[in-house]
N, C-alpha and C. Protein backbone atom coordinates (compact mmCIF):
# COMPACT_ATOMS: atom_id res chain seq x y z
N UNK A 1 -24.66 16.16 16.56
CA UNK A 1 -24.49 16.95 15.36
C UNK A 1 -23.06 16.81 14.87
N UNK A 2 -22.85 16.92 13.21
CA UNK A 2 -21.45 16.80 13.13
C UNK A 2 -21.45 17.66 12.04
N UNK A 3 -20.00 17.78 11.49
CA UNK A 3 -20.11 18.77 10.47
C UNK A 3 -18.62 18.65 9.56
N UNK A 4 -18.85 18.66 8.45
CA UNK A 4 -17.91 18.33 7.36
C UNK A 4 -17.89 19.04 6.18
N UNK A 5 -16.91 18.61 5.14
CA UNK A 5 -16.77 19.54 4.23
C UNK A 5 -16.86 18.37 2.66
N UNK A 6 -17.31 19.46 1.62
CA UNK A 6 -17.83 19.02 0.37
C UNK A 6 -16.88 19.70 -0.78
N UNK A 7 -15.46 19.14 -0.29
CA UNK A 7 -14.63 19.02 -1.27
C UNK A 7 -14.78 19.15 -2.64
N UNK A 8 -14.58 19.93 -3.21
CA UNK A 8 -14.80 19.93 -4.80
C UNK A 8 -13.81 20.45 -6.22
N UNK A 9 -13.58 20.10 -6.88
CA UNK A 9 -12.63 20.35 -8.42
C UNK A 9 -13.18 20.62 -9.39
N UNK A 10 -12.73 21.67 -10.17
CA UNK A 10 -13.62 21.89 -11.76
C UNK A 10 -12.75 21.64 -12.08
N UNK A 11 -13.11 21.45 -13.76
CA UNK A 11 -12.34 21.02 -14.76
C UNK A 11 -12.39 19.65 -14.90
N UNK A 12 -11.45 19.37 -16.39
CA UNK A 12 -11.57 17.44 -16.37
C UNK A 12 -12.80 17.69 -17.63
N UNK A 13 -12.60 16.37 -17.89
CA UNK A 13 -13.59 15.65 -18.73
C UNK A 13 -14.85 15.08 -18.19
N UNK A 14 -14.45 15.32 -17.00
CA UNK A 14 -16.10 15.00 -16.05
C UNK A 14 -16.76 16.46 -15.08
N UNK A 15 -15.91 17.18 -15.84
CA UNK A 15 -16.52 18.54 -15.21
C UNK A 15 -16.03 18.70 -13.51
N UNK A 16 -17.52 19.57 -12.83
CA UNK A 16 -17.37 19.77 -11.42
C UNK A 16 -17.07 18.01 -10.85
N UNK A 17 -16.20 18.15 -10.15
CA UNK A 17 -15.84 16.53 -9.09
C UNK A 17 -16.07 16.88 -7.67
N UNK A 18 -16.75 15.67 -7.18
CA UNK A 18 -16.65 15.91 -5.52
C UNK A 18 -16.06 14.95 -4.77
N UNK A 19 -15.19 15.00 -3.61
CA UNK A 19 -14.47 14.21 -2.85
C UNK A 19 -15.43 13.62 -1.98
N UNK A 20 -15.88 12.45 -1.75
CA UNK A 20 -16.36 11.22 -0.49
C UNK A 20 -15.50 10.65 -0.02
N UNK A 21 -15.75 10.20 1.28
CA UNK A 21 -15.10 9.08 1.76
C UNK A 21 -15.96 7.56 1.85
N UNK A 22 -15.44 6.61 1.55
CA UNK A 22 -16.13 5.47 2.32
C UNK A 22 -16.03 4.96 3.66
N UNK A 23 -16.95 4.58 4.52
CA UNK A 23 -16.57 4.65 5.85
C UNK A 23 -16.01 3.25 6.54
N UNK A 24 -14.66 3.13 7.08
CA UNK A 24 -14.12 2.16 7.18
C UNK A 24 -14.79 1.38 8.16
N UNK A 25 -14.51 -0.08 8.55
CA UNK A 25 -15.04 -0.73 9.57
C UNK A 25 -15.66 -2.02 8.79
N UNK A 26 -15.72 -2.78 9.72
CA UNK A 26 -16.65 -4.23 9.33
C UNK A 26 -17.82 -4.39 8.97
N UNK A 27 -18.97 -3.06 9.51
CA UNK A 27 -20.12 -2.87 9.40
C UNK A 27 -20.60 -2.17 7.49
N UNK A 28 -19.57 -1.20 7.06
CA UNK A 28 -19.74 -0.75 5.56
C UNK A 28 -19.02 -1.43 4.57
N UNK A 29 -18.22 -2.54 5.31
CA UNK A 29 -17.23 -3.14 3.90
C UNK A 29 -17.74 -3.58 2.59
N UNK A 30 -19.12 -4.60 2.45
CA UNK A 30 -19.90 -4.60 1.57
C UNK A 30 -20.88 -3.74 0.95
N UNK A 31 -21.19 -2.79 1.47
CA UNK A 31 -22.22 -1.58 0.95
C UNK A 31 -21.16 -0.57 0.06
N UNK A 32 -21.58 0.00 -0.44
CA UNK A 32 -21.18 0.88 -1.90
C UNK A 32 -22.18 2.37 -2.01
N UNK A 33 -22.98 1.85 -3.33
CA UNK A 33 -24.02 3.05 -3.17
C UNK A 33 -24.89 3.21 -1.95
N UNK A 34 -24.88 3.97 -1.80
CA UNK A 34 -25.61 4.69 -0.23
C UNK A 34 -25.09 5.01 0.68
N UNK A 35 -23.67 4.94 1.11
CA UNK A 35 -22.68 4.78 1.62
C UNK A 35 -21.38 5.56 1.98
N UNK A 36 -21.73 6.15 0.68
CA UNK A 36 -20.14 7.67 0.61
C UNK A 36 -20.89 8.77 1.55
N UNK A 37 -20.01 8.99 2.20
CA UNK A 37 -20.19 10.58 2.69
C UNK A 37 -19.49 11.60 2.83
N UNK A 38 -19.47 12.66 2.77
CA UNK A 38 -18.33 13.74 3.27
C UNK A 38 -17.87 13.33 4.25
N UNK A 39 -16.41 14.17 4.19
CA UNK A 39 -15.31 13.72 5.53
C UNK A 39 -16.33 15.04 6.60
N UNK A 40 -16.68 14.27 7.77
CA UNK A 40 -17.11 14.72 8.73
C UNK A 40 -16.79 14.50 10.57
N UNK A 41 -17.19 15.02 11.55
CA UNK A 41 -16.63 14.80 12.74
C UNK A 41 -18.01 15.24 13.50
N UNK A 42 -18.06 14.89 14.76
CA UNK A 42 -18.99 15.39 15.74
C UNK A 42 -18.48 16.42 16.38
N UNK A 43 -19.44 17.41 16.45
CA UNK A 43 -19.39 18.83 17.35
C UNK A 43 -19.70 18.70 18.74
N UNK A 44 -18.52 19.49 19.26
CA UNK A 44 -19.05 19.44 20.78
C UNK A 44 -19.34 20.96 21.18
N UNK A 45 -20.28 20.96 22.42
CA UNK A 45 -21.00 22.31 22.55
C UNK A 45 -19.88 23.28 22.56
N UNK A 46 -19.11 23.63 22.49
CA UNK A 46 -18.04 24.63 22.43
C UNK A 46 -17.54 24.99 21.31
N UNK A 47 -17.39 23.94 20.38
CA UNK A 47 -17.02 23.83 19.10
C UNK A 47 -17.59 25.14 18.19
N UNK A 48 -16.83 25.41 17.50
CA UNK A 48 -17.22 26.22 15.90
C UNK A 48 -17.57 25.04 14.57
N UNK A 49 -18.60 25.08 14.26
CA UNK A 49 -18.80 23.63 13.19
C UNK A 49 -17.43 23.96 12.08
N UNK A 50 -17.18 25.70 11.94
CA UNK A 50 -16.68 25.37 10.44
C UNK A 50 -15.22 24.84 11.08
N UNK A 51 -14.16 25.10 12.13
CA UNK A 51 -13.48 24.28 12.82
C UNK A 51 -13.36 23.02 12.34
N UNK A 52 -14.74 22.48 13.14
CA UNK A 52 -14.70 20.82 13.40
C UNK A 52 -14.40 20.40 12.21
N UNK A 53 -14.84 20.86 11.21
CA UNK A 53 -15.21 20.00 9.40
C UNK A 53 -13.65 20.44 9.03
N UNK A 54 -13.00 21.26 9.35
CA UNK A 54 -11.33 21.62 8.82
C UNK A 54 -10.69 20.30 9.95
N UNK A 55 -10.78 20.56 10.77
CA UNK A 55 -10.21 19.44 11.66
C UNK A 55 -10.37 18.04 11.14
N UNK A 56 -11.80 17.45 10.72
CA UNK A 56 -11.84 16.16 10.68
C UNK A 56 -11.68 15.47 9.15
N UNK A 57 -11.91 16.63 8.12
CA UNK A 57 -11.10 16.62 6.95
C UNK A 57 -10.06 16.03 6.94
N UNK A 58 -8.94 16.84 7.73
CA UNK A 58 -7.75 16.60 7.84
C UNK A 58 -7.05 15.21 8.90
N UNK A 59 -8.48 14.58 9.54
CA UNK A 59 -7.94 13.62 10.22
C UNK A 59 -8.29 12.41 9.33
N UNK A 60 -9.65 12.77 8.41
CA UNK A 60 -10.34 11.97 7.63
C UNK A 60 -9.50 11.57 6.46
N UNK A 61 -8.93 12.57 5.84
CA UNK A 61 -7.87 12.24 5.05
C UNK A 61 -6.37 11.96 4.78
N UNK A 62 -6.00 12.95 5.86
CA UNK A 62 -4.29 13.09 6.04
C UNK A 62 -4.09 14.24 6.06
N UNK A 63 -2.56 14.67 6.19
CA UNK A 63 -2.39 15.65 6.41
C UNK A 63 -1.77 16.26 4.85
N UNK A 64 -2.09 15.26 3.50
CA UNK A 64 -1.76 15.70 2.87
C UNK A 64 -3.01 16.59 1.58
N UNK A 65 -4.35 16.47 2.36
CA UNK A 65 -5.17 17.00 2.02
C UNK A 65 -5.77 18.29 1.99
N UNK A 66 -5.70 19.30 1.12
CA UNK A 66 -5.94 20.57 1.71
C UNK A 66 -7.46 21.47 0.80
N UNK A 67 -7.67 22.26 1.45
CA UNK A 67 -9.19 23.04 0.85
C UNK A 67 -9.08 24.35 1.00
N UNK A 68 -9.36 25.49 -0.17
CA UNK A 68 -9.69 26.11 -0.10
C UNK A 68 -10.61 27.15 0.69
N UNK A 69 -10.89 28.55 0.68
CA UNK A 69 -11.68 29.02 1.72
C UNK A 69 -13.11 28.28 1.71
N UNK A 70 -13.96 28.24 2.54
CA UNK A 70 -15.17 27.36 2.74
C UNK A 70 -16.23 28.55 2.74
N UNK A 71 -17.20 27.89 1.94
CA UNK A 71 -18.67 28.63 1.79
C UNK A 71 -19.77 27.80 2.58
N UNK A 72 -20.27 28.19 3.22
CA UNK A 72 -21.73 27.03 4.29
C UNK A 72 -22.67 26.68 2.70
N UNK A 73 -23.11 25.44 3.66
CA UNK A 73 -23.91 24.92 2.74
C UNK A 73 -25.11 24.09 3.47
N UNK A 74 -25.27 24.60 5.02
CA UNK A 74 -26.59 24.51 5.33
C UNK A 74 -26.30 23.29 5.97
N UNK A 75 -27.67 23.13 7.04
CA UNK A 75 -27.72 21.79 7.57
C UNK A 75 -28.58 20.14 6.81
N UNK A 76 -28.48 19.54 6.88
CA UNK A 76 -29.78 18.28 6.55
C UNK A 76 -29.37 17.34 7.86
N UNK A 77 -30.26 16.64 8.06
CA UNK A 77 -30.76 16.10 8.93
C UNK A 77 -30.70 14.40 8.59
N UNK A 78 -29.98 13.43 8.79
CA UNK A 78 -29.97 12.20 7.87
C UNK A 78 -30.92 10.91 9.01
N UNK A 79 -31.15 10.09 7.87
CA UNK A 79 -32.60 9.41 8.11
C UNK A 79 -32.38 8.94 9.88
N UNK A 80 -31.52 8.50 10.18
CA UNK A 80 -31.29 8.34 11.88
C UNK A 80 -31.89 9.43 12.69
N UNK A 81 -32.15 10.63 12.41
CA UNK A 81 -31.81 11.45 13.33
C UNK A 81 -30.72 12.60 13.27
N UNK A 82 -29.37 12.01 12.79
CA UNK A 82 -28.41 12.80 12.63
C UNK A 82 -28.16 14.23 12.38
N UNK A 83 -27.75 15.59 12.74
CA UNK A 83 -27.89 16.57 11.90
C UNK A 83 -26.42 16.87 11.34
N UNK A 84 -26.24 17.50 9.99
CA UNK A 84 -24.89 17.42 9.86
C UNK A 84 -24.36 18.69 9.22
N UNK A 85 -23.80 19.43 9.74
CA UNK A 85 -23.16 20.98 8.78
C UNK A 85 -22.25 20.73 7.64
N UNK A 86 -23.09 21.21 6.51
CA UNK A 86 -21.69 21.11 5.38
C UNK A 86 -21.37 22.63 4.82
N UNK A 87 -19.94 22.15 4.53
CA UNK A 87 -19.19 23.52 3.80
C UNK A 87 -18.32 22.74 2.69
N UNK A 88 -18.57 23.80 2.05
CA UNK A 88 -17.93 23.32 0.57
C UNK A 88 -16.60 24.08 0.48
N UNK A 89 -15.80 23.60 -0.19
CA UNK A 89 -14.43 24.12 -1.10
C UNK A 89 -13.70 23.74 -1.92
N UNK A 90 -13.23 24.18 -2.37
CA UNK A 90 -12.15 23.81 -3.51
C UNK A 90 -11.07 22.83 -3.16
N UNK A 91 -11.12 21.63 -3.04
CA UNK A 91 -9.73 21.09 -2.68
C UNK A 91 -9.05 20.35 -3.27
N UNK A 92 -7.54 19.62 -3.04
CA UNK A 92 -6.99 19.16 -4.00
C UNK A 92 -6.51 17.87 -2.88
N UNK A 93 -6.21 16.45 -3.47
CA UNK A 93 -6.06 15.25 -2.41
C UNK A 93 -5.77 14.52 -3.52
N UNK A 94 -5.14 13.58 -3.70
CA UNK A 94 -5.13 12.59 -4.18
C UNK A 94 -5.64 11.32 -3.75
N UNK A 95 -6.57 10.22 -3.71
CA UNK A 95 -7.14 9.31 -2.78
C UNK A 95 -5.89 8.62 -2.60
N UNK A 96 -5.12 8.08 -3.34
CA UNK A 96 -4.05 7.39 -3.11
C UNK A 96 -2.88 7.53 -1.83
N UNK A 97 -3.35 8.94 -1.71
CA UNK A 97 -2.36 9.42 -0.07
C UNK A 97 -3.40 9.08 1.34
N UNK A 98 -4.22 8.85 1.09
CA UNK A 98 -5.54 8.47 1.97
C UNK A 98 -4.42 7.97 3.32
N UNK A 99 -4.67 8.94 4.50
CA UNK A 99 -4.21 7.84 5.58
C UNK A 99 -4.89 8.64 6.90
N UNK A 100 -6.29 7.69 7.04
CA UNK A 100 -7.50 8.27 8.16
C UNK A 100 -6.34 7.55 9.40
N UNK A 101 -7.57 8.75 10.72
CA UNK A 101 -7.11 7.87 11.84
C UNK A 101 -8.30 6.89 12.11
N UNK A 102 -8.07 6.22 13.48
CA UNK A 102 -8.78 4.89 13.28
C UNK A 102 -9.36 4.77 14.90
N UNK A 103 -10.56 3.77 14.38
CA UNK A 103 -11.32 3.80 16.10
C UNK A 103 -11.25 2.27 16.23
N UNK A 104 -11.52 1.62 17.49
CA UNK A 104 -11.70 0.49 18.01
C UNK A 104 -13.11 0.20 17.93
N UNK A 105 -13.20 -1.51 17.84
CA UNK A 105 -15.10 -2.02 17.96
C UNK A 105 -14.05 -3.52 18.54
N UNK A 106 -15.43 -3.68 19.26
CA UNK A 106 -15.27 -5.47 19.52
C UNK A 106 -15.97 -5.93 18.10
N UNK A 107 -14.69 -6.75 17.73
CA UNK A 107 -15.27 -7.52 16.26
C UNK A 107 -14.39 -8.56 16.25
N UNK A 108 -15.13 -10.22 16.23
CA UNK A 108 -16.95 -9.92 15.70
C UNK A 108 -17.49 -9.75 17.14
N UNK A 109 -18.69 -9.19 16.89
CA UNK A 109 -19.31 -8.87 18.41
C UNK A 109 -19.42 -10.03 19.07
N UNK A 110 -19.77 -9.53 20.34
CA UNK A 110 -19.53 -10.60 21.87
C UNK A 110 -18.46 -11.74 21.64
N UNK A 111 -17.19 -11.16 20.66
CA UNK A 111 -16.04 -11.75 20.69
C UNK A 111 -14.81 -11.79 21.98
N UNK A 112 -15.63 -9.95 22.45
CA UNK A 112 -14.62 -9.90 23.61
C UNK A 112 -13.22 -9.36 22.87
N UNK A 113 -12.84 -9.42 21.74
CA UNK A 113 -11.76 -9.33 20.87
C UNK A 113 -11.98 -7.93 20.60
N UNK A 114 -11.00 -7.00 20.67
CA UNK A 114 -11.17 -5.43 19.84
C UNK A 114 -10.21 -5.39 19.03
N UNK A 115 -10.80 -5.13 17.25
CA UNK A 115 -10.55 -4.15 16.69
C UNK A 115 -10.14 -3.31 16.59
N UNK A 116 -8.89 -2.49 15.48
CA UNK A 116 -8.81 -1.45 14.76
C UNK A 116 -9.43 -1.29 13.16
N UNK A 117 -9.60 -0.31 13.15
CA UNK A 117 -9.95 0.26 11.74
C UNK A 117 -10.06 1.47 11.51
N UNK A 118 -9.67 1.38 10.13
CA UNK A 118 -9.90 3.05 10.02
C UNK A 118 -10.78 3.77 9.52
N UNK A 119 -11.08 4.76 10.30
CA UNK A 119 -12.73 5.66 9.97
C UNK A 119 -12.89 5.94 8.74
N UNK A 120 -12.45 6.08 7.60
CA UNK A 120 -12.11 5.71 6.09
C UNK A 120 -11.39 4.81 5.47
N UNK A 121 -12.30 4.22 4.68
CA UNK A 121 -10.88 3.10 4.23
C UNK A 121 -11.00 3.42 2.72
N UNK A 122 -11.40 3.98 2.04
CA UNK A 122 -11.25 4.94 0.86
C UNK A 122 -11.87 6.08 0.28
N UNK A 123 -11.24 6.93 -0.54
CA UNK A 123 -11.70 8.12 -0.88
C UNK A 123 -11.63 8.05 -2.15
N UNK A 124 -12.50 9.19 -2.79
CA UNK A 124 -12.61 9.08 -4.34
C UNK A 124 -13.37 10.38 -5.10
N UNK A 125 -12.92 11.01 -6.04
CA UNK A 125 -13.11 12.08 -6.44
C UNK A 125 -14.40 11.37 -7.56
N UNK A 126 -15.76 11.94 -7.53
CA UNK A 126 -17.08 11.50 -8.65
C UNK A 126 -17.30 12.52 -9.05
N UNK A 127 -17.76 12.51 -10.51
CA UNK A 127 -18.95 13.33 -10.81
C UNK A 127 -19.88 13.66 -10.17
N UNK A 128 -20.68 14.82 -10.70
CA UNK A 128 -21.98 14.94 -10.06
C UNK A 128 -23.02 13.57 -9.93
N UNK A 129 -23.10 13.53 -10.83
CA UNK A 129 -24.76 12.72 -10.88
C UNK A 129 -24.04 10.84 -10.28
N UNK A 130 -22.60 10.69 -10.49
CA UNK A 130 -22.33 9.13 -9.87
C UNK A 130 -22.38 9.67 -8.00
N UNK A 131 -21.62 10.70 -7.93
CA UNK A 131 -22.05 11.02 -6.41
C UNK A 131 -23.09 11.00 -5.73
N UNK A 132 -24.35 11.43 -6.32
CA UNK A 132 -25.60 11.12 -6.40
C UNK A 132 -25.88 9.88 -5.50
N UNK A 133 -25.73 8.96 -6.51
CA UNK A 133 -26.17 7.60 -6.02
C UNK A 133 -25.23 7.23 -4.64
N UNK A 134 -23.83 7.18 -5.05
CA UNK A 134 -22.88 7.10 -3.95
C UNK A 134 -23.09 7.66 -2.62
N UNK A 135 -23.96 8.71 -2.83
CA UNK A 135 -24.07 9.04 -1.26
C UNK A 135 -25.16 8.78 -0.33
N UNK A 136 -25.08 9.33 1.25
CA UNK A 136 -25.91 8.72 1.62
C UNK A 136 -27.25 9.45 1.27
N UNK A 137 -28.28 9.18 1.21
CA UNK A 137 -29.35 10.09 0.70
C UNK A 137 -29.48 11.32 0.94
N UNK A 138 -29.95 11.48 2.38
CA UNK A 138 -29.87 12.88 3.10
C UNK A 138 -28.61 14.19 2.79
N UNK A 139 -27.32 13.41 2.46
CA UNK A 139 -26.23 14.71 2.21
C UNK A 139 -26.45 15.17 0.38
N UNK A 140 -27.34 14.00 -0.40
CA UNK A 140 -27.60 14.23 -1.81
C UNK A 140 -27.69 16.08 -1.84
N UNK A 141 -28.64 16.54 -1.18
CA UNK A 141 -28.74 17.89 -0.40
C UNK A 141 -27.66 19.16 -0.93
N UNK A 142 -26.53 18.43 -0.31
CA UNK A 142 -25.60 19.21 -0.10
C UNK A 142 -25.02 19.45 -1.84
N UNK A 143 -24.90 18.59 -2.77
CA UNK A 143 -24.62 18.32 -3.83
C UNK A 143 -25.57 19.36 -4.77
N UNK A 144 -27.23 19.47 -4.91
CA UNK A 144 -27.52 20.71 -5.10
C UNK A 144 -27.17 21.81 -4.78
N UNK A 145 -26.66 22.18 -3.42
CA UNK A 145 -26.51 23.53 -2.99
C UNK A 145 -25.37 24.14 -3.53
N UNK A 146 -24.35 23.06 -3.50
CA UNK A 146 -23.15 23.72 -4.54
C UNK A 146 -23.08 23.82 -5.44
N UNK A 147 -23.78 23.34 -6.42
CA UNK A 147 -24.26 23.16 -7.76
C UNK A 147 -25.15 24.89 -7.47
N UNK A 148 -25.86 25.06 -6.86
CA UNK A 148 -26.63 26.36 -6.87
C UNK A 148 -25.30 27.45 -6.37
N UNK A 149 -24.70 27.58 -5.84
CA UNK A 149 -22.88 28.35 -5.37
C UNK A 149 -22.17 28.53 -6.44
N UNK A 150 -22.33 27.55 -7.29
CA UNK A 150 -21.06 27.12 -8.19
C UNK A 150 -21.85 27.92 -9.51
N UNK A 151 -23.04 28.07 -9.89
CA UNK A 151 -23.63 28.50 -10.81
C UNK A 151 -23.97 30.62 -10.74
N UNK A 152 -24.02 30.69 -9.02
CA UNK A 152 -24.02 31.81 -8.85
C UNK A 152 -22.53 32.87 -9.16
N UNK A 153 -21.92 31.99 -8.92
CA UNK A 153 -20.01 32.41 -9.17
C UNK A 153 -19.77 32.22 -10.46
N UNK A 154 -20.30 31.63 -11.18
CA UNK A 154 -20.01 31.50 -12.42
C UNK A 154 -20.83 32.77 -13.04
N UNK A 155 -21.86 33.41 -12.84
CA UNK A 155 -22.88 33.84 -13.45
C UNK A 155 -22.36 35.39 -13.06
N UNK A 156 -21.20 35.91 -11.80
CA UNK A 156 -20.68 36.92 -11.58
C UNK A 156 -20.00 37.38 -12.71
């Protein structure tokens, strides 16, 4: 299980914006749409999810990334198997400060050779409906629910 956060900005000429990451490595370099996801981390049994998703935010992006208080936004379950906690907030980042930390792979495989890369290799503030496509299907999810948050706060 992992759990992350659904960064978001009003205002602009494109209205509500949401923050993705693309996921770094040799395996997503050519893929695009289907592909963005929230900055997320794996939970371990001890863990608090809303924790983990402040934690891996901040490893996912830098330390120059920050969010507002967080509202839950429920689990989905992505086509692997995966389950993933999202929370939404208000945050502000510039992609251009982007600096993830980074994991090892043997690449290319049965090279024997290891790899660095970094668990993001870009970020990017979308609209609603381009996020849509951009993401991976299963978190699409999460993109209604704040849209249903964001309409209830407005409607106060």
């Amino acid at each position: 299980m992992s759990a992350g956060i659904l960064a978001y900005r009003k205002g602009g000429a494109r209205g509500l914006e949401v923050l993705l990451v693309h996921p770094g490595g040799p395996f997503w370099r050519e893929k695009d749409d289907g592909a963005w996801s929230i900055p997320k981390g794996e939970i371990d049994a001890n863990d608090v999810p809303e924790n983990v998703a402040q934690r891996e935010f901040a490893e996912e992006l830098g330390p120059s990334a920050s969010i507002g208080p967080l509202q839950a936004l429920g689990e989905v379950r992505q086509r692997g198997g995966k389950r993933v906690i999202a929370f939404g907030g208000e945050g502000h980042f510039d992609p251009a400060a982007l600096t993830s930390n980074t994991f090892d792979v043997e690449w290319p495989p049965r090279s024997g050779r290891r790899q660095s890369f970094p668990e993001v290799d870009r970020a990017e503030w979308f609209d609603i409906e381009l996020a849509r496509t951009k993401m991976l299907s299963a978190q699409v999810e999460f993109l209604d629910r704040l849209l249903a948050i964001s309409a209830e706060s407005v409607g106060k």
